[in-house]
Structures are given as C-alpha cells and as structure tokens.
C-alpha atoms as a PDB file:
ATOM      1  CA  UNK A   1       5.064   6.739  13.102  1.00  0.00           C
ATOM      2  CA  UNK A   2       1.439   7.001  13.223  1.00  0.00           C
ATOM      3  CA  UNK A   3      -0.584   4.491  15.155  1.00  0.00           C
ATOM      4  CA  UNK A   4      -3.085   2.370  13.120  1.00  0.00           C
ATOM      5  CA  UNK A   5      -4.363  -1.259  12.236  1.00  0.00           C
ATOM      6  CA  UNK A   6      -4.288  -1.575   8.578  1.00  0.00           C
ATOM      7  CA  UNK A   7      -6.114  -5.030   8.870  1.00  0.00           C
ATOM      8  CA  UNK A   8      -9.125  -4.358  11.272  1.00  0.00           C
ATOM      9  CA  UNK A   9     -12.747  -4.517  10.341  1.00  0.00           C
ATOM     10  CA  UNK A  10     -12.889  -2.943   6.318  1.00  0.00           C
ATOM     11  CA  UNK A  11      -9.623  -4.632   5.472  1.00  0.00           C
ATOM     12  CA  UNK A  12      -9.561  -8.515   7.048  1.00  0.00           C
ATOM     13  CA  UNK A  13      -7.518 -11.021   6.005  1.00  0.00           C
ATOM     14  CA  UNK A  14      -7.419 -14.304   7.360  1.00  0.00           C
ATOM     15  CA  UNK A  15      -4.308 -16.604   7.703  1.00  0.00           C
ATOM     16  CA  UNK A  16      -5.300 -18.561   5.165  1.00  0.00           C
ATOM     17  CA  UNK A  17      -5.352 -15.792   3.082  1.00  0.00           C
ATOM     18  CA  UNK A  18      -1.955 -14.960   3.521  1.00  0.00           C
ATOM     19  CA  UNK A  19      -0.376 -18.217   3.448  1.00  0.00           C
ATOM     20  CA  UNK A  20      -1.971 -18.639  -0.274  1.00  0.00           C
ATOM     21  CA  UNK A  21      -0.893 -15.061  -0.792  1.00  0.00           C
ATOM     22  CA  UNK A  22       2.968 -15.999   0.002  1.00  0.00           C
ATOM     23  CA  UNK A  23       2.724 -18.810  -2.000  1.00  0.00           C
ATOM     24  CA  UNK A  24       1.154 -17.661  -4.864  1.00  0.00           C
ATOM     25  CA  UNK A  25       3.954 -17.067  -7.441  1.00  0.00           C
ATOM     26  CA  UNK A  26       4.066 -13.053  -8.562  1.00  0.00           C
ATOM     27  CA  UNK A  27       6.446 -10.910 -10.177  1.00  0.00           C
ATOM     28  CA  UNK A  28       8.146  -8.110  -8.458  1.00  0.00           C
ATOM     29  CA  UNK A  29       6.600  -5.012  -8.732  1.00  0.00           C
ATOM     30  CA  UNK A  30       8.480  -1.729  -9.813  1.00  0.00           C
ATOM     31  CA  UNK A  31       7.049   1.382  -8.576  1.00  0.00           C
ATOM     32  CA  UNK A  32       8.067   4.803  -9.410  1.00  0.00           C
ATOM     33  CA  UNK A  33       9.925   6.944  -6.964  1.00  0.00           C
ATOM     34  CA  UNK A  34       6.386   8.839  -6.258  1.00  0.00           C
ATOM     35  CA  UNK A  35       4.169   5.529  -6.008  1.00  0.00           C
ATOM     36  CA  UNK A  36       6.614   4.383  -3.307  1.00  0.00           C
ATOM     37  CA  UNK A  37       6.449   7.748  -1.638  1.00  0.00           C
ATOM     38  CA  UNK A  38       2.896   7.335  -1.528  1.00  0.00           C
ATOM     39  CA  UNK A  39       2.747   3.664  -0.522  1.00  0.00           C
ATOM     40  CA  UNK A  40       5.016   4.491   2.539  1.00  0.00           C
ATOM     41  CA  UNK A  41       1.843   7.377   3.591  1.00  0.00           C
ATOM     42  CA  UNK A  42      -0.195   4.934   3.104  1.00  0.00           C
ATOM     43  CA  UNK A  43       1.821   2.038   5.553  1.00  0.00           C
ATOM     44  CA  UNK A  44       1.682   5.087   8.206  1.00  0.00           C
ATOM     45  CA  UNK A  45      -2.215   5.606   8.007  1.00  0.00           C
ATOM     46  CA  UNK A  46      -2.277   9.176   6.242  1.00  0.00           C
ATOM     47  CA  UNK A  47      -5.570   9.414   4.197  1.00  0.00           C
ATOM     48  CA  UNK A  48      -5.691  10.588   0.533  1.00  0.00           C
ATOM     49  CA  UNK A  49      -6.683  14.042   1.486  1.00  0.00           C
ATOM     50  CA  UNK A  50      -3.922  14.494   4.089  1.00  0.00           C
ATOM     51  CA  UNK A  51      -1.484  12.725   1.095  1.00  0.00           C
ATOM     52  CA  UNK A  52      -2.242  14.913  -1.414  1.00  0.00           C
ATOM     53  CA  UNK A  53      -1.579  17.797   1.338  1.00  0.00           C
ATOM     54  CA  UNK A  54       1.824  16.951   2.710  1.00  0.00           C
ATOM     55  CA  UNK A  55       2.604  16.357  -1.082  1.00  0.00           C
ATOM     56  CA  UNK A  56       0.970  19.779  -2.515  1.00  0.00           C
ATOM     57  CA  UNK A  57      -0.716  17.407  -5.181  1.00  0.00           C
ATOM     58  CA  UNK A  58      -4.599  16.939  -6.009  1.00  0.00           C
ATOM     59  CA  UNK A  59      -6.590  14.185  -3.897  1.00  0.00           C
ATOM     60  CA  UNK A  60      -7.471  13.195  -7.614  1.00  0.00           C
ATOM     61  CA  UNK A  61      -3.582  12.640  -8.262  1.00  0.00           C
ATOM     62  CA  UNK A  62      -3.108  10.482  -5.532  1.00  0.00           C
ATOM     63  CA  UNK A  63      -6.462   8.615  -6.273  1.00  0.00           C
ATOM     64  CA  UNK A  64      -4.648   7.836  -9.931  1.00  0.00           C
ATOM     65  CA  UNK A  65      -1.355   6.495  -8.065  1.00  0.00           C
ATOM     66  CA  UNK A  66      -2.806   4.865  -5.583  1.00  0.00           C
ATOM     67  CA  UNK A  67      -4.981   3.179  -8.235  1.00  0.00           C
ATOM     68  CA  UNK A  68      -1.610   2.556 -10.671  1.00  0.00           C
ATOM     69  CA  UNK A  69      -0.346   1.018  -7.136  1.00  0.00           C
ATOM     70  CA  UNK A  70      -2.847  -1.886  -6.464  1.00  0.00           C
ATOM     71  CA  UNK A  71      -2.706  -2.543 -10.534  1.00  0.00           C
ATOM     72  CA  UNK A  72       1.074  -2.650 -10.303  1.00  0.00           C
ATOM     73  CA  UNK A  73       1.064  -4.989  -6.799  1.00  0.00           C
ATOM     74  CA  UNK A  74      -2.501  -6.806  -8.297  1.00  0.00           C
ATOM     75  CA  UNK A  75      -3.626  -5.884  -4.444  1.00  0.00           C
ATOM     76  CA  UNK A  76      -7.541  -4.365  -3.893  1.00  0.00           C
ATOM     77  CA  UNK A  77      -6.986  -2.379  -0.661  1.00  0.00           C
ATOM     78  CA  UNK A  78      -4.317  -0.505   1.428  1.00  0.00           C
ATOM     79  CA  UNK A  79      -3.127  -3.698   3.718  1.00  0.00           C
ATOM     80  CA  UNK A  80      -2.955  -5.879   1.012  1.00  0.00           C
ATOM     81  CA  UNK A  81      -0.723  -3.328  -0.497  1.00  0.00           C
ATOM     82  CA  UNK A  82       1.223  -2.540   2.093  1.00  0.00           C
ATOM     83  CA  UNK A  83       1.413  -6.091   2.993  1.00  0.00           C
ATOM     84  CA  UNK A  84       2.735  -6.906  -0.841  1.00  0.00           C
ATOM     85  CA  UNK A  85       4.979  -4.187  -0.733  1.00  0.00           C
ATOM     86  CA  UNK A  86       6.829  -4.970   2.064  1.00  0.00           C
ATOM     87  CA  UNK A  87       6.952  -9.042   1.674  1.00  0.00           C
ATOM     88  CA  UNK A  88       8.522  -7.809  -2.012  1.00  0.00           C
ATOM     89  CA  UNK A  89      11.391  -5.341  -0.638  1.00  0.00           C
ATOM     90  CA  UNK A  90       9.637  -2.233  -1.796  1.00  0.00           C
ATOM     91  CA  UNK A  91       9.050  -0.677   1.500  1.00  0.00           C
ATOM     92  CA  UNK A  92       9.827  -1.423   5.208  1.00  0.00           C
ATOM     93  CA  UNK A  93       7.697  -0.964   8.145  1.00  0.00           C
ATOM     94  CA  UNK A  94      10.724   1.048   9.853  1.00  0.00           C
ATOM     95  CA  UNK A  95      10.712   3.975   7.234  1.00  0.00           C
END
C-alpha cells in the first residue's frame, strides 16, 4: 500500500467534525463495482491520471465517477470519502 495522509493540509477535518459526521443519520451508499474500484485507488493515494492509467480509462471518466462517488456518499473531497466509505462497509483500509 502506498504511503499517504489523506487528511493533511487541503483536506482537514477536525474531531468535531467527525463526531457530528458519525452521528449524523445517512443512508448507506451503493456503489457500482467500478466506483468501488476507484474509491479503493483513491484510499491508496493514486491520482486521477495514474487511475485512469492502471484502469485504461479517460482521466475524464474517472473525473465523472469520482464525481457520481461524493454525490452517492454526499462527501466533497477524497478523505471524507474514503472516510464515509469505510465507516459504511464499502471499503476497508486493508484492501
């Protein structure tokens, strides 16, 4: 797995944050088999461009799933989604 910090200086949330976050009462999420193929790239720091590579898809494809994604999850960036994600059973850090 690739090293990274999801939540560092673009993408902060505080504990607050996260404690309203796990509160806050949301339905699961059901992605497709490609959005969650995506979403784990994303929890191991790949960027769109390397995505789309190791997928043989457009940047501009990924761009429309990763946007589908965060409307699916109701997130705005890649550690809130990740962070969704895996609090919902979608994904797991281990993968």
């Amino acid at each position: 797995m690739r090293g990274c910090v999801l939540v560092g200086a673009r993408h902060t949330l505080s504990f607050e944050t996260l404690e309203w976050w796990a509160e806050a009462p949301r339905a699961r999420a059901t992605l497709t088999g490609r959005g969650t193929e995506i979403l784990r790239l994303i929890t191991k720091c790949f960027s769109l461009a390397e995505i789309a590579s190791l997928l043989s898809i457009s940047a501009h494809t990924v761009t429309s799933h990763v946007r589908r994604i965060y409307e699916k999850l109701e997130v705005n960036s890649r550690s809130e989604a990740v962070y969704d994600a895996v609090e919902q059973g979608l994904i797991r850090m281990d993968e």
